[in-house]
N, C-alpha and C. Protein backbone atom coordinates (compact mmCIF):
# COMPACT_ATOMS: atom_id res chain seq x y z
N UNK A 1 -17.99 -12.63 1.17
CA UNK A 1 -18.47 -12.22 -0.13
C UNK A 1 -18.29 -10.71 -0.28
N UNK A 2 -17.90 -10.16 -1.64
CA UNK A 2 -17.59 -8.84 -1.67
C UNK A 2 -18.92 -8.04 -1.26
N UNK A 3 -18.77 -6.90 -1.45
CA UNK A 3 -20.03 -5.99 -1.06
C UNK A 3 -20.23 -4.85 -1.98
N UNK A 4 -19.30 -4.87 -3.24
CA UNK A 4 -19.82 -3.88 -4.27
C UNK A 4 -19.05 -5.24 -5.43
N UNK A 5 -19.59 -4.96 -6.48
CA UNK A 5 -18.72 -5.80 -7.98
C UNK A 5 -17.78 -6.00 -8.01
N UNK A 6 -17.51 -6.60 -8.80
CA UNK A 6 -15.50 -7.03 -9.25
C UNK A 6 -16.30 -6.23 -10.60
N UNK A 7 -15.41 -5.24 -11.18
CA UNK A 7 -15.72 -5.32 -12.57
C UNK A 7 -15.01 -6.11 -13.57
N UNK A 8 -15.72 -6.51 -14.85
CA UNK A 8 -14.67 -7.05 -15.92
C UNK A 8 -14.23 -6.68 -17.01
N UNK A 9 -12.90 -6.52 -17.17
CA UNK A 9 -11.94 -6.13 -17.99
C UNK A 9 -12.66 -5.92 -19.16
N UNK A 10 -13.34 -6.61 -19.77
CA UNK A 10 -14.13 -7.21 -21.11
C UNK A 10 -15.42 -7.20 -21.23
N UNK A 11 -15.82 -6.66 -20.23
CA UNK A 11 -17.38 -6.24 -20.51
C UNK A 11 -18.02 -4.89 -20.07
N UNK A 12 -17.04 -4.00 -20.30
CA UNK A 12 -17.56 -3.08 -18.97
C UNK A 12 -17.49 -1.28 -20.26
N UNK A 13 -17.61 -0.16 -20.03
CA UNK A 13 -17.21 0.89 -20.59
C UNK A 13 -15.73 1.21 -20.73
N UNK A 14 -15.63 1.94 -22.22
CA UNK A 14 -14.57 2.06 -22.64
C UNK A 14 -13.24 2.63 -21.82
N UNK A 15 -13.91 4.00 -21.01
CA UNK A 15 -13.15 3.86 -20.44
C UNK A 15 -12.33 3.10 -18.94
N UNK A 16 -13.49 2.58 -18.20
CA UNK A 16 -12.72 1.29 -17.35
C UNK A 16 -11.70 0.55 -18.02
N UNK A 17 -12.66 -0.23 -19.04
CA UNK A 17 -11.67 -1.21 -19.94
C UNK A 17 -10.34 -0.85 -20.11
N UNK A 18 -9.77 0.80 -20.56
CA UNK A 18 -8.69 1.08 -21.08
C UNK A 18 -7.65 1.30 -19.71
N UNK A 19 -8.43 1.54 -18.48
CA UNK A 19 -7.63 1.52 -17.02
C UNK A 19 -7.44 0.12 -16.78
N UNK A 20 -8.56 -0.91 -16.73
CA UNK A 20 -8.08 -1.78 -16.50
C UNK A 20 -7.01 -3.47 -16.98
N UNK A 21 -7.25 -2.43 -18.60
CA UNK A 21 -5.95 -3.35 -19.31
C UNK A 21 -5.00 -2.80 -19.02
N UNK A 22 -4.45 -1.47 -18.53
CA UNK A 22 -3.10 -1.01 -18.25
C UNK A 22 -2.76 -1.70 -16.99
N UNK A 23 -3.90 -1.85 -15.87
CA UNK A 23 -3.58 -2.77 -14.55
C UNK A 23 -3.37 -4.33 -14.93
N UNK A 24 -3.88 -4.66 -15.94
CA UNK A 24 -3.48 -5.94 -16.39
C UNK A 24 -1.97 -5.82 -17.22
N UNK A 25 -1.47 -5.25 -17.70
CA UNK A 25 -0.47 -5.58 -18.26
C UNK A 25 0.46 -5.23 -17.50
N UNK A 26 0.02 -4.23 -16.55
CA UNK A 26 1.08 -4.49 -15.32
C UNK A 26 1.45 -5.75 -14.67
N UNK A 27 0.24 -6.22 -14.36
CA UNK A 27 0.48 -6.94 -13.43
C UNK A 27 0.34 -8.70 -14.07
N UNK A 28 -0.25 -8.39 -15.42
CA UNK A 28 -0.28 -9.73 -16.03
C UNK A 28 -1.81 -10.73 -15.37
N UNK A 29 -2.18 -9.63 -15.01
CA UNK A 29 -3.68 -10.44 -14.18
C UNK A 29 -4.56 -8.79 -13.89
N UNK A 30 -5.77 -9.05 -13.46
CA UNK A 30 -6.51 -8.16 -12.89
C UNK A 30 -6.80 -8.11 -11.37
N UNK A 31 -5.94 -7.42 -10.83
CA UNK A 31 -6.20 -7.88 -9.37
C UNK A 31 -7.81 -7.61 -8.77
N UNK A 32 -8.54 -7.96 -7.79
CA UNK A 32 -9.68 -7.54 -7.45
C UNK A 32 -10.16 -6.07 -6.83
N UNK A 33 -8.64 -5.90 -6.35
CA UNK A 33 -8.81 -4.44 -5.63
C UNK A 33 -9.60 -3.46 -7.34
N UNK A 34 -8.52 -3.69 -8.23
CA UNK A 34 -8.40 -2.60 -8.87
C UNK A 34 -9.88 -3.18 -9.57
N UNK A 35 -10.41 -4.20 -9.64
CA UNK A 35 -12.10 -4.18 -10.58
C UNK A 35 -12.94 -3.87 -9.55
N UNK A 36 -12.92 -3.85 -8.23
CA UNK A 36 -13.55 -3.44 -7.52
C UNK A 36 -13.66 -1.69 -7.32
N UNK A 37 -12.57 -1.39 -7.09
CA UNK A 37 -12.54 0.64 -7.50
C UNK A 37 -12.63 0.99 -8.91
N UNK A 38 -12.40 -0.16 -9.75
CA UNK A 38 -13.13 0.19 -11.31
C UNK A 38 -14.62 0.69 -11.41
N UNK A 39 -15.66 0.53 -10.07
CA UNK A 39 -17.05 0.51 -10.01
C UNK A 39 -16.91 2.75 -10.36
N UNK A 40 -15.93 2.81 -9.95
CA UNK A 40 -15.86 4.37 -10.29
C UNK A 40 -14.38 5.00 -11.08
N UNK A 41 -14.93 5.15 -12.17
CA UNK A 41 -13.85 5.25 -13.10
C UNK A 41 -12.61 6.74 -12.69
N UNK A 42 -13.38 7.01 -11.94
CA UNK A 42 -12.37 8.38 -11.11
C UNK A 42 -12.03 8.15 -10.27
N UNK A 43 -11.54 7.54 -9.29
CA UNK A 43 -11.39 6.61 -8.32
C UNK A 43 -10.63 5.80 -8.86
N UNK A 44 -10.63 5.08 -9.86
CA UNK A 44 -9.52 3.94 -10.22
C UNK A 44 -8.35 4.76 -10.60
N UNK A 45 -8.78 5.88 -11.64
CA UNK A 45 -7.39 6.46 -12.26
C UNK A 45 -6.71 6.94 -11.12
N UNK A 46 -7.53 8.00 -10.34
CA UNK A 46 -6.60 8.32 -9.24
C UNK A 46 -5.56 7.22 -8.21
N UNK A 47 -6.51 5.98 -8.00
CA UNK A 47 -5.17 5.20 -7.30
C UNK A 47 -4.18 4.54 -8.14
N UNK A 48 -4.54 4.57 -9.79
CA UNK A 48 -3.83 4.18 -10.66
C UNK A 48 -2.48 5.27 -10.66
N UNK A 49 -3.12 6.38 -11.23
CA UNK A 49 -1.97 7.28 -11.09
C UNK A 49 -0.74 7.61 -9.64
N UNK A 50 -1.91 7.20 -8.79
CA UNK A 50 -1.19 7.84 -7.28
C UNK A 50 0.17 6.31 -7.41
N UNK A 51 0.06 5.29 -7.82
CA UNK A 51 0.85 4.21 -7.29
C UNK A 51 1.98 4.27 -8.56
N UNK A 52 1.37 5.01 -9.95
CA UNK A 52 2.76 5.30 -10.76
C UNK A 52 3.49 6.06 -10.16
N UNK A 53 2.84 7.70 -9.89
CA UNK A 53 3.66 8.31 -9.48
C UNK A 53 4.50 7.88 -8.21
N UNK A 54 4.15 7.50 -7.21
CA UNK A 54 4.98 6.79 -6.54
C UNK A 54 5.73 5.80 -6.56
N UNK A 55 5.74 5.34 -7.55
CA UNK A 55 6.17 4.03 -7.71
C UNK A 55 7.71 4.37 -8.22
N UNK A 56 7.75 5.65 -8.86
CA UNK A 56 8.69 6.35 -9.44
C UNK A 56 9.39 7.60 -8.84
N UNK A 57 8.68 7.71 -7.69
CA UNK A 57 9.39 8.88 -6.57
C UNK A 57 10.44 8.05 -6.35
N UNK A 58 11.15 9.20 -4.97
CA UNK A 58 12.65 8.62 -4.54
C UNK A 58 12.54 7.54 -3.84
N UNK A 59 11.74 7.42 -2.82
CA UNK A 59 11.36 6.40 -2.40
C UNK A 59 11.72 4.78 -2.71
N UNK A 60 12.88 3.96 -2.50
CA UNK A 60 12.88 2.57 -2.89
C UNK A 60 11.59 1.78 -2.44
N UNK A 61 11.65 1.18 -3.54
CA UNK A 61 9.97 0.19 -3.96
C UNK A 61 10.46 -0.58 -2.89
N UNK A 62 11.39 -1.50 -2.31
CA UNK A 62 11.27 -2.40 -1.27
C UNK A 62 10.93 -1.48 -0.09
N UNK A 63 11.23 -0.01 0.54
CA UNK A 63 10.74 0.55 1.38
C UNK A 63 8.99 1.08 1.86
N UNK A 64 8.70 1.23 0.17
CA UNK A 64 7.33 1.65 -0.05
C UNK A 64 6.62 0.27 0.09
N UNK A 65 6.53 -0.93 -0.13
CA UNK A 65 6.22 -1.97 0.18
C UNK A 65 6.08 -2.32 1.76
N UNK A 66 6.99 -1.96 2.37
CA UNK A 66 8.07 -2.28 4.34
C UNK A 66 6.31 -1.40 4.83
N UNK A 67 6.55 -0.29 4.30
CA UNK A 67 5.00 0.50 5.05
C UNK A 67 3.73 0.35 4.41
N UNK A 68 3.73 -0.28 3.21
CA UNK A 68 2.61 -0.98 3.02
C UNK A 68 1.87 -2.23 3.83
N UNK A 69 3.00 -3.01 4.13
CA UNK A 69 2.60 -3.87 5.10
C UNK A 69 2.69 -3.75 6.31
N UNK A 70 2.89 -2.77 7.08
CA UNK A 70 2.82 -2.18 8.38
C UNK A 70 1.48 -1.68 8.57
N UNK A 71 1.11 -0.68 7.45
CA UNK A 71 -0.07 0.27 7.70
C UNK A 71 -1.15 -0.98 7.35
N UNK A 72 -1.06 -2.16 6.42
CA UNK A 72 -2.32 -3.17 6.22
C UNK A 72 -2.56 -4.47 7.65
N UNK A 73 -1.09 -3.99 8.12
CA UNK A 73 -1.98 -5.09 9.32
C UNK A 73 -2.47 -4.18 10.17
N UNK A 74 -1.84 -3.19 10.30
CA UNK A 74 -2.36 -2.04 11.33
C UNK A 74 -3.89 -2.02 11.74
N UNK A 75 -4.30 -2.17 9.96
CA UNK A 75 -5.76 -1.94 9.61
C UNK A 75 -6.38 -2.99 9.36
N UNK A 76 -5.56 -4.36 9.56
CA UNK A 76 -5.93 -5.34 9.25
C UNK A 76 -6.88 -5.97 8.09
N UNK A 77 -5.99 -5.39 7.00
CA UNK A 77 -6.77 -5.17 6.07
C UNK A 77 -5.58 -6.39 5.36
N UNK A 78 -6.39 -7.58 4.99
CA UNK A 78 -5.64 -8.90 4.60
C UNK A 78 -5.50 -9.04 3.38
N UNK A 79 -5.98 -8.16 2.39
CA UNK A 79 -5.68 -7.95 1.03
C UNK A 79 -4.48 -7.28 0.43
N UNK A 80 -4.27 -6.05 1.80
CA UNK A 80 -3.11 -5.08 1.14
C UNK A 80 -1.76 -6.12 1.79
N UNK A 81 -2.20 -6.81 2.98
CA UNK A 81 -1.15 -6.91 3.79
C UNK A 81 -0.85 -8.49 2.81
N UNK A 82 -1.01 -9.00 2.12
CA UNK A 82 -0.93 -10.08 0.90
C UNK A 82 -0.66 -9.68 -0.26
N UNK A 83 -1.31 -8.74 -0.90
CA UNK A 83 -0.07 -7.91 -2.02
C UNK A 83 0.75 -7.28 -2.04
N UNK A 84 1.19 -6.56 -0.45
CA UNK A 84 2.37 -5.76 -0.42
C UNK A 84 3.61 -6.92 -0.30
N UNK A 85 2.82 -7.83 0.40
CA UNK A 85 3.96 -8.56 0.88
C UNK A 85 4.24 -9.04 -0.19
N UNK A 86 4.19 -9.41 -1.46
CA UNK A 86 4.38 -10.66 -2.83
C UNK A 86 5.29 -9.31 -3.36
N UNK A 87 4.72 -8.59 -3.14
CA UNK A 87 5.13 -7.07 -4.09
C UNK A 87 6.41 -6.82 -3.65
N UNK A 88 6.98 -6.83 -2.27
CA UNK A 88 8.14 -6.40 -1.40
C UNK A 88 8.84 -7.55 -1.57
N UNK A 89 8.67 -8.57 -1.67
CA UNK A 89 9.54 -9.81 -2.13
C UNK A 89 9.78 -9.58 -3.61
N UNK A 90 8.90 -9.35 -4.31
CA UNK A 90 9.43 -8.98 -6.08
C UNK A 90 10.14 -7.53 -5.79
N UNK A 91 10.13 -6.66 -4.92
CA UNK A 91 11.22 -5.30 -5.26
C UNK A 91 12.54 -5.71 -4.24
N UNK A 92 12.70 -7.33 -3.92
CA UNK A 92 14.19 -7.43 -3.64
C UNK A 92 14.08 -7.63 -1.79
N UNK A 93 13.01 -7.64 -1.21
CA UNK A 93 13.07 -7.31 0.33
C UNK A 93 12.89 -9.17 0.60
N UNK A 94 13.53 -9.24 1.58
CA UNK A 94 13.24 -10.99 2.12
C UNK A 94 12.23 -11.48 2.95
N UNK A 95 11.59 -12.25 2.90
CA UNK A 95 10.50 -12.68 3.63
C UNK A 95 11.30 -11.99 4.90
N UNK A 96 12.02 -12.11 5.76
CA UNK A 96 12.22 -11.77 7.08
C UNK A 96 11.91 -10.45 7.21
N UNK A 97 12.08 -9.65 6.12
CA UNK A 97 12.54 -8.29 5.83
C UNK A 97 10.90 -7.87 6.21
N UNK A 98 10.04 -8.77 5.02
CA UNK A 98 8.43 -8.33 5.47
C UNK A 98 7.82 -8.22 6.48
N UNK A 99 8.33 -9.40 7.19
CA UNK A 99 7.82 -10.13 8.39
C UNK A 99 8.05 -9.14 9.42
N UNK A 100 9.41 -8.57 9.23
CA UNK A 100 9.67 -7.91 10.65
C UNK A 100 8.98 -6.40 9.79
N UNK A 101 8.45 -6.07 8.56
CA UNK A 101 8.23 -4.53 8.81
C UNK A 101 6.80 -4.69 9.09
N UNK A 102 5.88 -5.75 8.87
CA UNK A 102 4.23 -6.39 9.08
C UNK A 102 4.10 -5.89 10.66
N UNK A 103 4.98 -6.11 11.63
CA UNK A 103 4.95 -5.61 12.79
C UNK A 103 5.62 -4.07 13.08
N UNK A 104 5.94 -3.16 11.76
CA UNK A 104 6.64 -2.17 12.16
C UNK A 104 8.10 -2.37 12.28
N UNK A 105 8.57 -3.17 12.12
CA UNK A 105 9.77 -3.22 12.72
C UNK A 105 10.55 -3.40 11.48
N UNK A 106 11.87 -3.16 11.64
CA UNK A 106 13.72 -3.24 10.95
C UNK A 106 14.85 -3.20 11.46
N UNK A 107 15.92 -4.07 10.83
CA UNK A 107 17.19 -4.01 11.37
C UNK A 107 17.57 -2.91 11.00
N UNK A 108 17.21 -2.88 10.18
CA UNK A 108 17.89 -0.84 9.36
C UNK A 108 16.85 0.08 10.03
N UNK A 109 18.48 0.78 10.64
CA UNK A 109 17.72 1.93 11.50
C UNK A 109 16.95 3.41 10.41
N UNK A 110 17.41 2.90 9.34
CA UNK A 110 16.49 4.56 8.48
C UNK A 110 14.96 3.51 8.34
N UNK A 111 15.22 2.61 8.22
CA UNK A 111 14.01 1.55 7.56
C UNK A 111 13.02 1.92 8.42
N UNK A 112 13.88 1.36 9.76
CA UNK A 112 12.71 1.59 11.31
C UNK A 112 12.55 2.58 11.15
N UNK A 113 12.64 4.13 11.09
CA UNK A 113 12.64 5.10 11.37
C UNK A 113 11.35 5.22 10.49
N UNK A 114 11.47 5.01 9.49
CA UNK A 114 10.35 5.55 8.32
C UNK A 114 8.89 4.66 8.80
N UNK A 115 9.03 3.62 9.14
CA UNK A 115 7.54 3.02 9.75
C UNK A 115 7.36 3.30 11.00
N UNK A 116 8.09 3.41 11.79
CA UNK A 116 7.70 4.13 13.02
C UNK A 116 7.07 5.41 12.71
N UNK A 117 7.17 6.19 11.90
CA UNK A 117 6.48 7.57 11.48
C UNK A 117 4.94 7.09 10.64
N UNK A 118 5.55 6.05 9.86
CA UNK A 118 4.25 5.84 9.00
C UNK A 118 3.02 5.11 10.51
N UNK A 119 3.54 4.60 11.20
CA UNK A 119 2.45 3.77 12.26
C UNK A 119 2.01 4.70 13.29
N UNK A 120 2.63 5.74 13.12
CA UNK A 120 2.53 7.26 13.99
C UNK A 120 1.38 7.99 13.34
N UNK A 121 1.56 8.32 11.80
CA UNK A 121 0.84 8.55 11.55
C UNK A 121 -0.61 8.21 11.53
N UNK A 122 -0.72 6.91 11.10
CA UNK A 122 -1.99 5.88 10.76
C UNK A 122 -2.83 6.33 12.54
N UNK A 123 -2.04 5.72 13.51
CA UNK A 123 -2.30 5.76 15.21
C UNK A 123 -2.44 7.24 15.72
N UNK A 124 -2.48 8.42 15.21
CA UNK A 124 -2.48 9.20 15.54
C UNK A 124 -3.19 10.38 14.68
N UNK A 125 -3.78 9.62 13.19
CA UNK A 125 -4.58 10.54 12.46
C UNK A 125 -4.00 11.66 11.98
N UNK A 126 -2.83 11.54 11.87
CA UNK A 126 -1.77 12.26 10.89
C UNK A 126 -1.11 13.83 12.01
N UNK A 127 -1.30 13.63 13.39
CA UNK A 127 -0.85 14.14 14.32
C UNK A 127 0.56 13.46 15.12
N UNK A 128 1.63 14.00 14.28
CA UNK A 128 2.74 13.96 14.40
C UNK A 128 3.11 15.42 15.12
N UNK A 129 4.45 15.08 15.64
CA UNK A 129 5.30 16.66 15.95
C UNK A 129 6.57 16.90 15.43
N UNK A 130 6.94 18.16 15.78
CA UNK A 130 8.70 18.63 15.39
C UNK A 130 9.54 17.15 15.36
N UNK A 131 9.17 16.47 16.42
CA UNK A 131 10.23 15.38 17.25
C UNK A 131 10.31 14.43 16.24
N UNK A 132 9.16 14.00 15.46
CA UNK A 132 9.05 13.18 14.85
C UNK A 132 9.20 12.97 13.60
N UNK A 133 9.32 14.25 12.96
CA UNK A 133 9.76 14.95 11.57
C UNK A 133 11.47 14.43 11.47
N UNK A 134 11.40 15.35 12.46
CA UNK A 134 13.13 15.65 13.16
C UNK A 134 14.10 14.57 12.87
N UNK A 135 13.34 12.94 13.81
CA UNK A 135 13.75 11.82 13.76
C UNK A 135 14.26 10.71 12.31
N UNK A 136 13.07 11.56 11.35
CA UNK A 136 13.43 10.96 10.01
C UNK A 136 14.78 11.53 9.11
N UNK A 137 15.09 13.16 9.98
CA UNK A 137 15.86 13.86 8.96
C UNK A 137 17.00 13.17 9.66
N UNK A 138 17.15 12.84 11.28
CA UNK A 138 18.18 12.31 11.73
C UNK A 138 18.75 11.17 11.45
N UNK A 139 18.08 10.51 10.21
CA UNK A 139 18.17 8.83 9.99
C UNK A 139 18.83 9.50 8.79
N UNK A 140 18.84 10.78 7.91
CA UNK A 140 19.35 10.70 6.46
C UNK A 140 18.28 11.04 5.87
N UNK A 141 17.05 11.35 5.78
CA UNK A 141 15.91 11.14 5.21
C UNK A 141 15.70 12.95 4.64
N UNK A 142 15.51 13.05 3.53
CA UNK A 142 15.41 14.77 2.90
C UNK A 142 13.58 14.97 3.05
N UNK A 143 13.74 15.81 2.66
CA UNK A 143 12.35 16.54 3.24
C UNK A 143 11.08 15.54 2.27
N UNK A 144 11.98 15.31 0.62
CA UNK A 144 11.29 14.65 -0.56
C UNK A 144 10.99 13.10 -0.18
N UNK A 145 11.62 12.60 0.48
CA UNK A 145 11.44 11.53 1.35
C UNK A 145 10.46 11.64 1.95
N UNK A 146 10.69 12.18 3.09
CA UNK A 146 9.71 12.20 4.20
C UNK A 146 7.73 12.62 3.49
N UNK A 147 7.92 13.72 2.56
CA UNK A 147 6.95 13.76 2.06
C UNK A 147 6.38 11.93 1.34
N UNK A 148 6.97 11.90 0.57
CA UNK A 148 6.38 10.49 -0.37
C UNK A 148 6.47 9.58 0.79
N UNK A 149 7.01 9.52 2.13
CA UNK A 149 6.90 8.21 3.39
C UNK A 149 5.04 8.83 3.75
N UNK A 150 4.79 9.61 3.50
CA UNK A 150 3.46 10.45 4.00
C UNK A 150 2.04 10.17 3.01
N UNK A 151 3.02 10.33 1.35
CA UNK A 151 1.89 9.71 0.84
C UNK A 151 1.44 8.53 0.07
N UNK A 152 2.81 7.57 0.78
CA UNK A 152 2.51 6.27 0.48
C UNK A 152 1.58 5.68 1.63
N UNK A 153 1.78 6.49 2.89
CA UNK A 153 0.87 6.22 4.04
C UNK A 153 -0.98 6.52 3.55
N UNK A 154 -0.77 7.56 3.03
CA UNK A 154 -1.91 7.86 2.50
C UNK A 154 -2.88 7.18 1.99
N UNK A 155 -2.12 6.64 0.22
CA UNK A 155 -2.21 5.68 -0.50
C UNK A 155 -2.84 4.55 -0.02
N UNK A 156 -2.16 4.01 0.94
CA UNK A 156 -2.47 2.70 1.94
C UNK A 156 -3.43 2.65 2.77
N UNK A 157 -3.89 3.69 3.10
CA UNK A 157 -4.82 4.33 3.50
C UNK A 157 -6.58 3.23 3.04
N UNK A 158 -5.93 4.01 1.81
CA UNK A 158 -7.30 4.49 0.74
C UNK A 158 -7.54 3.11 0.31
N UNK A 159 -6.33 2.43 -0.06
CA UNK A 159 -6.17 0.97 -0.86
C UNK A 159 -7.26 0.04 0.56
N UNK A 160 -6.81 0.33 2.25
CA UNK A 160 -7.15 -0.65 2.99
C UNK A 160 -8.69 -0.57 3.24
N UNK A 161 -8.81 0.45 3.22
CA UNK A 161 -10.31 1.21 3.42
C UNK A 161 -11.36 0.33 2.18
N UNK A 162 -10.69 0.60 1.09
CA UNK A 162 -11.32 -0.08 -0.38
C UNK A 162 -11.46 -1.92 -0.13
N UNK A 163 -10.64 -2.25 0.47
CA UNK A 163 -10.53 -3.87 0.42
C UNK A 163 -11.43 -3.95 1.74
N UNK A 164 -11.07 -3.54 2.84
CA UNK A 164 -11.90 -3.90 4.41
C UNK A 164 -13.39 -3.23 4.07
N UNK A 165 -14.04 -2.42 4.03
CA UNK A 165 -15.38 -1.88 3.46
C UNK A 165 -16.06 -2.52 2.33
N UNK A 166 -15.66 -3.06 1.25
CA UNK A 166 -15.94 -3.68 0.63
C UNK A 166 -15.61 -5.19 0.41
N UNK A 167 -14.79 -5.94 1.31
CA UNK A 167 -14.50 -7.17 1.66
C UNK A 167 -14.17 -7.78 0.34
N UNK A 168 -13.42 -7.14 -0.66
CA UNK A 168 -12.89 -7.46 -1.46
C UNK A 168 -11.66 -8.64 -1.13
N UNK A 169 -12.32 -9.87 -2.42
CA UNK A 169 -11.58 -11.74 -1.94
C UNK A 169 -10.15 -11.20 -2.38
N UNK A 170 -9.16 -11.99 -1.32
CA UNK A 170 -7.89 -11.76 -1.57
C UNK A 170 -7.80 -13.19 -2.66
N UNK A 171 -6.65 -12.30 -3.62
CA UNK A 171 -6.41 -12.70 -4.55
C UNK A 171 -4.83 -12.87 -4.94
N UNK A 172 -3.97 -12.84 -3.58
CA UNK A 172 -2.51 -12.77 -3.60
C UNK A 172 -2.13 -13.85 -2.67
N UNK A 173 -1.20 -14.50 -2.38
CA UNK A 173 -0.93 -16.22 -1.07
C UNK A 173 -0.93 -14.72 -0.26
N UNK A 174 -1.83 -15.70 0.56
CA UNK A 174 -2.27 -14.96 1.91
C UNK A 174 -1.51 -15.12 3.15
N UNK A 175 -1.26 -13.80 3.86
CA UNK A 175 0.04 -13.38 4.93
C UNK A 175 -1.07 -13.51 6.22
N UNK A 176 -1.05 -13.99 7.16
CA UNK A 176 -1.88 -14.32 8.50
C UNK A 176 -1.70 -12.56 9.27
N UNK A 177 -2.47 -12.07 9.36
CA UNK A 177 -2.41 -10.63 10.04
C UNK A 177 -1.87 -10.59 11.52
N UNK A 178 -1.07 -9.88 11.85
CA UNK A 178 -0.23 -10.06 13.06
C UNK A 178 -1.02 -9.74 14.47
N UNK A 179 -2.14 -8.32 14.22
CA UNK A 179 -3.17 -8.11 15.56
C UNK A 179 -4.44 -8.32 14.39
N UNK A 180 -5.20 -8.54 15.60
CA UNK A 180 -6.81 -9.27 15.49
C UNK A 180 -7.37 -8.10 14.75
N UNK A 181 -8.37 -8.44 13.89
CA UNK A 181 -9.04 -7.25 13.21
C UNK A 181 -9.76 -6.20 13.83
């Protein structure tokens, strides 16, 4: 059972309402994450805004998805690691494609490269080195990259924290988490 509200679209202050019909017409539904961080209307816009703006960095949406579901099993957080995955199949990535980045992993060596940094990060509390910077520029990766691989980690962060703390019901076909919670 959750541990703070779902809010609703249709009963709530004007301005929730007007954040959370823009998450509905995105998505054609109200997901729970987003009525659940609706409980603070500054807080929603910010992960609202943080996932446009990224959504629209350089970053390919099937890549930003690959470390979405790396950093949600990481954290074992079964909500993100169930919408990234539906999400990474709608931006073009193949179930195998998920499957192997859910564990970190890719046949594409820039792919690997970028979740190996993102699972570096998460495992290490954002204590990276030269070596590891280095490794992304050696895959092809520009500095604008590497930044947005940092704050989609972020992002994911915040999203897993919001669903696991508040035990917000998954509401996406559910992906079996790869390590134990």
């Amino acid at each position: 059972m959750n541990r703070i509200p779902l809010i609703d679209r249709n009963a709530t202050s004007p301005d929730r309402k007007a954040l959370l019909d823009s998450i509905h017409a995105a998505f054609g539904s109200s997901p729970n994450m987003f009525r659940a961080v609706a409980n603070s209307p500054a807080a929603l816009k910010s992960m609202w805004s943080a996932f446009g703006a990224l959504g629209s960095g350089v970053i390919a949406p099937n890549l930003g998805e690959q470390i979405a579901v790396a950093v949600a099993d990481r954290n074992a957080c079964e909500y993100c690691l169930a919408a990234h995955t539906a999400l990474g199949r709608k931006a073009g990535a193949s179930a195998e494609e998920m499957q192997r980045a859910q564990a970190g992993e890719s046949a594409d060596p820039k792919t690997q490269a970028a979740l190996r940094f993102a699972l570096k990060l998460v495992n290490e509390r954002g204590q990276v080195d030269d070596a590891d910077v280095q490794a992304l520029r050696a895959v092809g990766f520009s500095d604008e990259e590497i930044v947005e691989i940092l704050a989609h980690v972020a992002l994911n962060l915040f999203t897993n924290y919001v669903n696991v703390a508040f035990a917000v019901p998954v509401d996406f076909p559910a992906v079996k988490l790869r390590r134990a919670a």
